[in-house]
PDB file of N, CA and C in Angstrom:
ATOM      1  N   UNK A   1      -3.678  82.196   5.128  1.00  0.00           N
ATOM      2  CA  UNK A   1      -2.834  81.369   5.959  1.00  0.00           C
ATOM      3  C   UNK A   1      -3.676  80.739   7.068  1.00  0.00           C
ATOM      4  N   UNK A   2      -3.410  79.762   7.008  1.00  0.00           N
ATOM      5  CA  UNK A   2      -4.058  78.984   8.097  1.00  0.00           C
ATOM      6  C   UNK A   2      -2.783  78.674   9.515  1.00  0.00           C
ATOM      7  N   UNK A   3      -3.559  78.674  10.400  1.00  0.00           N
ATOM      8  CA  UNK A   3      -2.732  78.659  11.745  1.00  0.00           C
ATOM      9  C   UNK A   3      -3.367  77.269  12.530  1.00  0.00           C
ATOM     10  N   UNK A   4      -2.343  76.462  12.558  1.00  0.00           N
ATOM     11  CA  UNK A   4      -2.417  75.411  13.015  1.00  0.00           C
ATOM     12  C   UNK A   4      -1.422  74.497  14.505  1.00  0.00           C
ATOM     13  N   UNK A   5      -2.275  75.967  15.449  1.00  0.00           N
ATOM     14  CA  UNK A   5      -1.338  76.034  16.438  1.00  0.00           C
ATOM     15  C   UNK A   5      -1.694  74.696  17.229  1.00  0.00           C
ATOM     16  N   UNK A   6      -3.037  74.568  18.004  1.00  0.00           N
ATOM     17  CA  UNK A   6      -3.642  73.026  18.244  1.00  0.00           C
ATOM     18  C   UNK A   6      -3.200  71.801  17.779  1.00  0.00           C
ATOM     19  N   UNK A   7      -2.982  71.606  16.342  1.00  0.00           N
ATOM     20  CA  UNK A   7      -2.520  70.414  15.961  1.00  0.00           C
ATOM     21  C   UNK A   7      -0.826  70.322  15.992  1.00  0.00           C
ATOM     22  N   UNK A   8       0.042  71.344  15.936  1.00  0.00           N
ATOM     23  CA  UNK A   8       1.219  71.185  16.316  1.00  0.00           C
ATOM     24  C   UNK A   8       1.664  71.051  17.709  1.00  0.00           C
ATOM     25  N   UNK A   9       0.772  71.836  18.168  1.00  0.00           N
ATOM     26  CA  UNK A   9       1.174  71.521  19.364  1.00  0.00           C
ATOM     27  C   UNK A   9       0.960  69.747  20.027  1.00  0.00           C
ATOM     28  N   UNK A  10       0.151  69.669  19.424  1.00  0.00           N
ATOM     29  CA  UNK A  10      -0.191  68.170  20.225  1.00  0.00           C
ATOM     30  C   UNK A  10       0.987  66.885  19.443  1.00  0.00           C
ATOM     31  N   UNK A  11       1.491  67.366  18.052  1.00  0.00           N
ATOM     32  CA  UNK A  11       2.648  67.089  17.464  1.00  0.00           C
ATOM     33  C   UNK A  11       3.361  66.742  18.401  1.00  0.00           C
ATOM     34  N   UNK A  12       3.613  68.166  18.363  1.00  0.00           N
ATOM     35  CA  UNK A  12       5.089  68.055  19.342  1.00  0.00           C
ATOM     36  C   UNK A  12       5.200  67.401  20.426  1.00  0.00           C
ATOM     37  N   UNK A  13       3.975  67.346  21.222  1.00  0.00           N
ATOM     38  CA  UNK A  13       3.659  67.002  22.644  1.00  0.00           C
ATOM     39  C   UNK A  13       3.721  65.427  22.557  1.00  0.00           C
ATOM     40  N   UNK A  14       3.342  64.970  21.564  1.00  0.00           N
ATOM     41  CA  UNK A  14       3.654  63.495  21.081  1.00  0.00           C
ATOM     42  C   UNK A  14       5.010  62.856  21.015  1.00  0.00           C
ATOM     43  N   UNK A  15       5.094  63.251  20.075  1.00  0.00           N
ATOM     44  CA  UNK A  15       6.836  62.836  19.892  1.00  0.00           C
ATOM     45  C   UNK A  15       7.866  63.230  20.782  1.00  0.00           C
ATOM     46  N   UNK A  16       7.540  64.038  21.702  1.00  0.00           N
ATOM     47  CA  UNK A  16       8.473  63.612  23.387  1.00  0.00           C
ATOM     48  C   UNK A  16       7.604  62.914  24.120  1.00  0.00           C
ATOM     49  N   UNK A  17       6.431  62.179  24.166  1.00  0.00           N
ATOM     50  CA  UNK A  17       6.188  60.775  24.385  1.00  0.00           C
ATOM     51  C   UNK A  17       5.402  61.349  26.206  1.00  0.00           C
ATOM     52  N   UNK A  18       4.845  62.947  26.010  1.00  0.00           N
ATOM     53  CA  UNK A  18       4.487  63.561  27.015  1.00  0.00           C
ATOM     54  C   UNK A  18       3.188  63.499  26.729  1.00  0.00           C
ATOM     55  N   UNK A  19       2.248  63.187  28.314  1.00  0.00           N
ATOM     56  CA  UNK A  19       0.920  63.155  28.022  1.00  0.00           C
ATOM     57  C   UNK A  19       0.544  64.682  28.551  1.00  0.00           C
ATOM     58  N   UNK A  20      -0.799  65.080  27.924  1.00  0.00           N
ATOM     59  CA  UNK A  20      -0.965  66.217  28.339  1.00  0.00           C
ATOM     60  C   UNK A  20      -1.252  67.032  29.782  1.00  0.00           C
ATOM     61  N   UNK A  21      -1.337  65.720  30.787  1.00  0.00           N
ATOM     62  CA  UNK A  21      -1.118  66.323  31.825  1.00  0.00           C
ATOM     63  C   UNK A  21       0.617  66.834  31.963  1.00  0.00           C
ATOM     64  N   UNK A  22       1.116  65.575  32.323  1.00  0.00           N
ATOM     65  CA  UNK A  22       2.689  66.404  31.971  1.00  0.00           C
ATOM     66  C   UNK A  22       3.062  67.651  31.741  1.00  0.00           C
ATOM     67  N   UNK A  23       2.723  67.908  30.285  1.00  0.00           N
ATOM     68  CA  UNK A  23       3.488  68.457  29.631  1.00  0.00           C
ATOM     69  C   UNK A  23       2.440  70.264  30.370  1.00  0.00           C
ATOM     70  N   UNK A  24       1.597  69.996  31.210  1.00  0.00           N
ATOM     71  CA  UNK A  24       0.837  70.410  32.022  1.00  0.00           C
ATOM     72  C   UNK A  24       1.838  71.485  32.547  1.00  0.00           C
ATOM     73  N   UNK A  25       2.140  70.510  33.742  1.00  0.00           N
ATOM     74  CA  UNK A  25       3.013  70.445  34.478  1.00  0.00           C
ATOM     75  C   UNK A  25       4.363  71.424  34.239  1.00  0.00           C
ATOM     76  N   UNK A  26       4.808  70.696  32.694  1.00  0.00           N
ATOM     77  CA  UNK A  26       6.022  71.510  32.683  1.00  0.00           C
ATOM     78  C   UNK A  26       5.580  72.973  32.741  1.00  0.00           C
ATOM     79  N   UNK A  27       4.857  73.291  31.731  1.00  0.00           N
ATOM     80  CA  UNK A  27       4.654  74.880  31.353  1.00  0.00           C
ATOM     81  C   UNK A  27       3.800  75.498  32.576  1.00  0.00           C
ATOM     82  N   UNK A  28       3.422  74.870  33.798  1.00  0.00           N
ATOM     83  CA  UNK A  28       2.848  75.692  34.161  1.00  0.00           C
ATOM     84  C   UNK A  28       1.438  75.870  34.461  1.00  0.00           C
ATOM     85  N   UNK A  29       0.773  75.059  33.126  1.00  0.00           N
ATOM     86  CA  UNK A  29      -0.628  75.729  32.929  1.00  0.00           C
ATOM     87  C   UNK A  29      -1.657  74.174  33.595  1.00  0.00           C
ATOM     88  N   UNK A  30      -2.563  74.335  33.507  1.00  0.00           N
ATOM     89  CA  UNK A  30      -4.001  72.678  33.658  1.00  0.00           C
ATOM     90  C   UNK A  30      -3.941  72.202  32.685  1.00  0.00           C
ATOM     91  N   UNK A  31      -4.367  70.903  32.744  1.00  0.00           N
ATOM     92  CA  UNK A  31      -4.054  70.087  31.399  1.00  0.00           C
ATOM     93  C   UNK A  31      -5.131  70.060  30.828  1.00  0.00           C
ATOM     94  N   UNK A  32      -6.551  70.736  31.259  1.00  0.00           N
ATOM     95  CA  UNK A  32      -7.530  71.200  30.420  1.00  0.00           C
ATOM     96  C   UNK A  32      -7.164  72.672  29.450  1.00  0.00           C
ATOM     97  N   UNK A  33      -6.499  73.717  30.080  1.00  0.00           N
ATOM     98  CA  UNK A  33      -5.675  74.420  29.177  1.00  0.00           C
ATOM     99  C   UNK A  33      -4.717  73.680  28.071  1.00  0.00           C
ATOM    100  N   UNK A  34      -4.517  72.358  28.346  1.00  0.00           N
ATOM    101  CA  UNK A  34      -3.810  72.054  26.957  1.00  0.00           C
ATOM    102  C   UNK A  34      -4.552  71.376  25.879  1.00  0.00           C
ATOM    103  N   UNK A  35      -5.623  70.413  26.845  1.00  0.00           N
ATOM    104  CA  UNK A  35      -7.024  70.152  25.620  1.00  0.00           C
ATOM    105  C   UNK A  35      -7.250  70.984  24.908  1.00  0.00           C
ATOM    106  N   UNK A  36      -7.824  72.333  25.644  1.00  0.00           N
ATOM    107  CA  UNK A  36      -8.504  73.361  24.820  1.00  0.00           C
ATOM    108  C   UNK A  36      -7.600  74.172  23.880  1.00  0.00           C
ATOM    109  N   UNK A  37      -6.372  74.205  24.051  1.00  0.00           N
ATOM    110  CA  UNK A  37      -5.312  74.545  23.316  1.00  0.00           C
ATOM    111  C   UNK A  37      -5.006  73.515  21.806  1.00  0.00           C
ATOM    112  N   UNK A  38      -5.555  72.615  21.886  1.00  0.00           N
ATOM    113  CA  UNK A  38      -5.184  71.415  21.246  1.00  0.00           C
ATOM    114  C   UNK A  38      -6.321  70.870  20.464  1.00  0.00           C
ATOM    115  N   UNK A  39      -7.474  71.700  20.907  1.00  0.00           N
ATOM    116  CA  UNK A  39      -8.585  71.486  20.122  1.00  0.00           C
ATOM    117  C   UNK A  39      -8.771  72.642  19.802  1.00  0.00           C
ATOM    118  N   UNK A  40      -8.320  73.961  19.643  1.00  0.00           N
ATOM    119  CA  UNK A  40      -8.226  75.153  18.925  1.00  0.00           C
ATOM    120  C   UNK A  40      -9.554  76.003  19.244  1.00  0.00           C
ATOM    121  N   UNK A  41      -9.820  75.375  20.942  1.00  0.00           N
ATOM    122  CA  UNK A  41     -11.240  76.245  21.714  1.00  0.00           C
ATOM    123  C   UNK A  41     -10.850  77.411  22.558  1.00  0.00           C
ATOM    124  N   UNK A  42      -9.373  77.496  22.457  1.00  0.00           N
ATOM    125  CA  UNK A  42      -8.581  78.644  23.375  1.00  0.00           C
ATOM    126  C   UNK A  42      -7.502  78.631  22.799  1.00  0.00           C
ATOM    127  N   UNK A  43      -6.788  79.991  22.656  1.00  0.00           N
ATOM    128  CA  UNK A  43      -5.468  80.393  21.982  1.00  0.00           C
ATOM    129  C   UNK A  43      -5.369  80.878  23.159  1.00  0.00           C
ATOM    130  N   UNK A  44      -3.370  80.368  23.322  1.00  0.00           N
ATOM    131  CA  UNK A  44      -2.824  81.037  23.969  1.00  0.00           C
ATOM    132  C   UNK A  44      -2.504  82.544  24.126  1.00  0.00           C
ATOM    133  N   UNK A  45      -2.361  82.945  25.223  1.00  0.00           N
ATOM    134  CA  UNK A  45      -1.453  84.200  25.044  1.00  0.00           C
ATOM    135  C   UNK A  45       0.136  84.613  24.580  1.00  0.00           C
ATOM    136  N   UNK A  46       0.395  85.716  24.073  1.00  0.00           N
ATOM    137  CA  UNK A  46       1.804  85.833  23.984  1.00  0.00           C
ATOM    138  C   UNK A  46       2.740  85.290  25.165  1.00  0.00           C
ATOM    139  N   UNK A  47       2.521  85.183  25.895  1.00  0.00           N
ATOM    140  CA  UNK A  47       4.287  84.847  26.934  1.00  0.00           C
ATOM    141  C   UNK A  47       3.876  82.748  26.938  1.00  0.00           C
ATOM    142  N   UNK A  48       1.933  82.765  27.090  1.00  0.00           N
ATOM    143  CA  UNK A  48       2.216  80.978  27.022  1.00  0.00           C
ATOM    144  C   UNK A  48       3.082  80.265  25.464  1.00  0.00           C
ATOM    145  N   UNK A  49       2.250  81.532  24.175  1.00  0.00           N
ATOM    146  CA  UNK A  49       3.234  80.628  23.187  1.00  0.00           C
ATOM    147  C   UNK A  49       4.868  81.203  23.105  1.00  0.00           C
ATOM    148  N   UNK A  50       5.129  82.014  23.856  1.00  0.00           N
ATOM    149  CA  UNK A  50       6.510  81.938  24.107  1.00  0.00           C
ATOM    150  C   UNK A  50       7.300  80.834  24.907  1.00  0.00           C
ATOM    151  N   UNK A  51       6.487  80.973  26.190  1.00  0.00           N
ATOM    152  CA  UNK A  51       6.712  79.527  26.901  1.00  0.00           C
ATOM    153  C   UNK A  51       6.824  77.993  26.110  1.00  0.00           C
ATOM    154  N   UNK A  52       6.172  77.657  25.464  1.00  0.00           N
ATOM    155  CA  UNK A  52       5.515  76.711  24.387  1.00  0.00           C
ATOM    156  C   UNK A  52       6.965  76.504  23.608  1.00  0.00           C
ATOM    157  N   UNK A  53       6.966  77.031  22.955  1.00  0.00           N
ATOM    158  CA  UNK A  53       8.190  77.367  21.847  1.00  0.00           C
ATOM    159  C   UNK A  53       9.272  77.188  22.639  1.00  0.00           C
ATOM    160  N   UNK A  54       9.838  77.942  23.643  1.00  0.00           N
ATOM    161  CA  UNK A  54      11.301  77.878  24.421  1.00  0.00           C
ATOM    162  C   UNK A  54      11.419  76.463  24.797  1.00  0.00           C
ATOM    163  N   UNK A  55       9.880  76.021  25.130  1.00  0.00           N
ATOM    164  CA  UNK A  55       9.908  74.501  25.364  1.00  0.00           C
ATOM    165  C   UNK A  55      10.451  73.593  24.969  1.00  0.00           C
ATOM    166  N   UNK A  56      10.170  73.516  23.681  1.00  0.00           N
ATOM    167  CA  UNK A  56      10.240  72.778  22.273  1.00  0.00           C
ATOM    168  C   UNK A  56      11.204  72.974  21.973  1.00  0.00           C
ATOM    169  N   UNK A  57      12.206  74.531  21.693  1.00  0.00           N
ATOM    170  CA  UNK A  57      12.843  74.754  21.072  1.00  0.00           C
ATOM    171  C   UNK A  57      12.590  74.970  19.515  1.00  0.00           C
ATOM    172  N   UNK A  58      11.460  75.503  19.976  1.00  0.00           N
ATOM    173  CA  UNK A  58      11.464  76.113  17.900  1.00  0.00           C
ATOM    174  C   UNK A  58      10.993  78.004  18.323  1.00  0.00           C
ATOM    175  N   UNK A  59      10.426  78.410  17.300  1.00  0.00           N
ATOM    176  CA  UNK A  59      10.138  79.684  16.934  1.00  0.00           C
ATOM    177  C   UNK A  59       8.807  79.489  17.015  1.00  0.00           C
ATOM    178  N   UNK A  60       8.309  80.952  17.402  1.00  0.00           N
ATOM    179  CA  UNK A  60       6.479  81.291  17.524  1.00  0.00           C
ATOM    180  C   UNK A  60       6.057  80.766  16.390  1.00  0.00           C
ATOM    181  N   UNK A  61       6.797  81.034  15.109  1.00  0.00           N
ATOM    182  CA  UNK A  61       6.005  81.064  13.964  1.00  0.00           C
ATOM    183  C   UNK A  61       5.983  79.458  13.530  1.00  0.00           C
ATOM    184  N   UNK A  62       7.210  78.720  13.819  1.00  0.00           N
ATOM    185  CA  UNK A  62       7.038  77.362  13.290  1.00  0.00           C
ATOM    186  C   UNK A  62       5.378  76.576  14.102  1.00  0.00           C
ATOM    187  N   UNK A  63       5.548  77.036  15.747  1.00  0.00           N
ATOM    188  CA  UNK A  63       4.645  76.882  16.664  1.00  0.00           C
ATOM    189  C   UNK A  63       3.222  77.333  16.330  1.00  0.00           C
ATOM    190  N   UNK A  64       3.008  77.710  15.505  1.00  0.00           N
ATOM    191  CA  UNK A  64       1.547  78.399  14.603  1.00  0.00           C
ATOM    192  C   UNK A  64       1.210  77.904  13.345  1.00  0.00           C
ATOM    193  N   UNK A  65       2.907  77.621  13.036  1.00  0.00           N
ATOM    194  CA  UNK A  65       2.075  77.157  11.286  1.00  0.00           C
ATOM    195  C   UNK A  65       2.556  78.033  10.341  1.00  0.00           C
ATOM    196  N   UNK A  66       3.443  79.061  10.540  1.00  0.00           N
ATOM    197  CA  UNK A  66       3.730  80.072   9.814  1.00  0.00           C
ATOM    198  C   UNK A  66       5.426  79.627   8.835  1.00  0.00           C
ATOM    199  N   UNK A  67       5.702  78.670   9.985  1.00  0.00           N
ATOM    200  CA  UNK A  67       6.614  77.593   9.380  1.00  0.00           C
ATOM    201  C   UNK A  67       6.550  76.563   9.716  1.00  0.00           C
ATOM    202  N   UNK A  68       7.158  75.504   8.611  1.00  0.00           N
ATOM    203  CA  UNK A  68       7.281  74.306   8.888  1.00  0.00           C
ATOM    204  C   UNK A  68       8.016  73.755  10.068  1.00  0.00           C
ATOM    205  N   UNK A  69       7.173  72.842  11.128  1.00  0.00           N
ATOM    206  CA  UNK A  69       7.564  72.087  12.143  1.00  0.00           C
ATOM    207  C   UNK A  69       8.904  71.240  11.825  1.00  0.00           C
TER     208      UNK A  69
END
């Protein structure tokens, strides 16, 4: 299984039309934490991809790749 948390995330982060500072902003974190999140040079922790997900409104696992977005 491949985990394709970086590229969904930046998915998602797209199609609400949020740049990554923003979407920064919302969760909390630097918007170099979302580069590096987004280029798959840092994985989040459990409570950020909880955060992440509640965001969005999907599940950890869709948010990884474990299901379809």
């Amino acid at each position: 299984m491949t985990i394709v948390f970086g590229e969904n995330l930046r998915l998602l982060r797209e199609a609400e039309n949020l740049s990554q500072k923003a979407l920064a902003q919302k969760l909390g974190v630097t918007q170099r934490k979302i580069s590096y999140w987004e280029t798959n040079k840092v994985e989040p922790c459990l409570e950020e991809l909880w955060d992440i997900a509640e965001y969005f409104h999907i599940s950890i696992e869709e948010l990884i790749g474990k299901e379809k977005v």
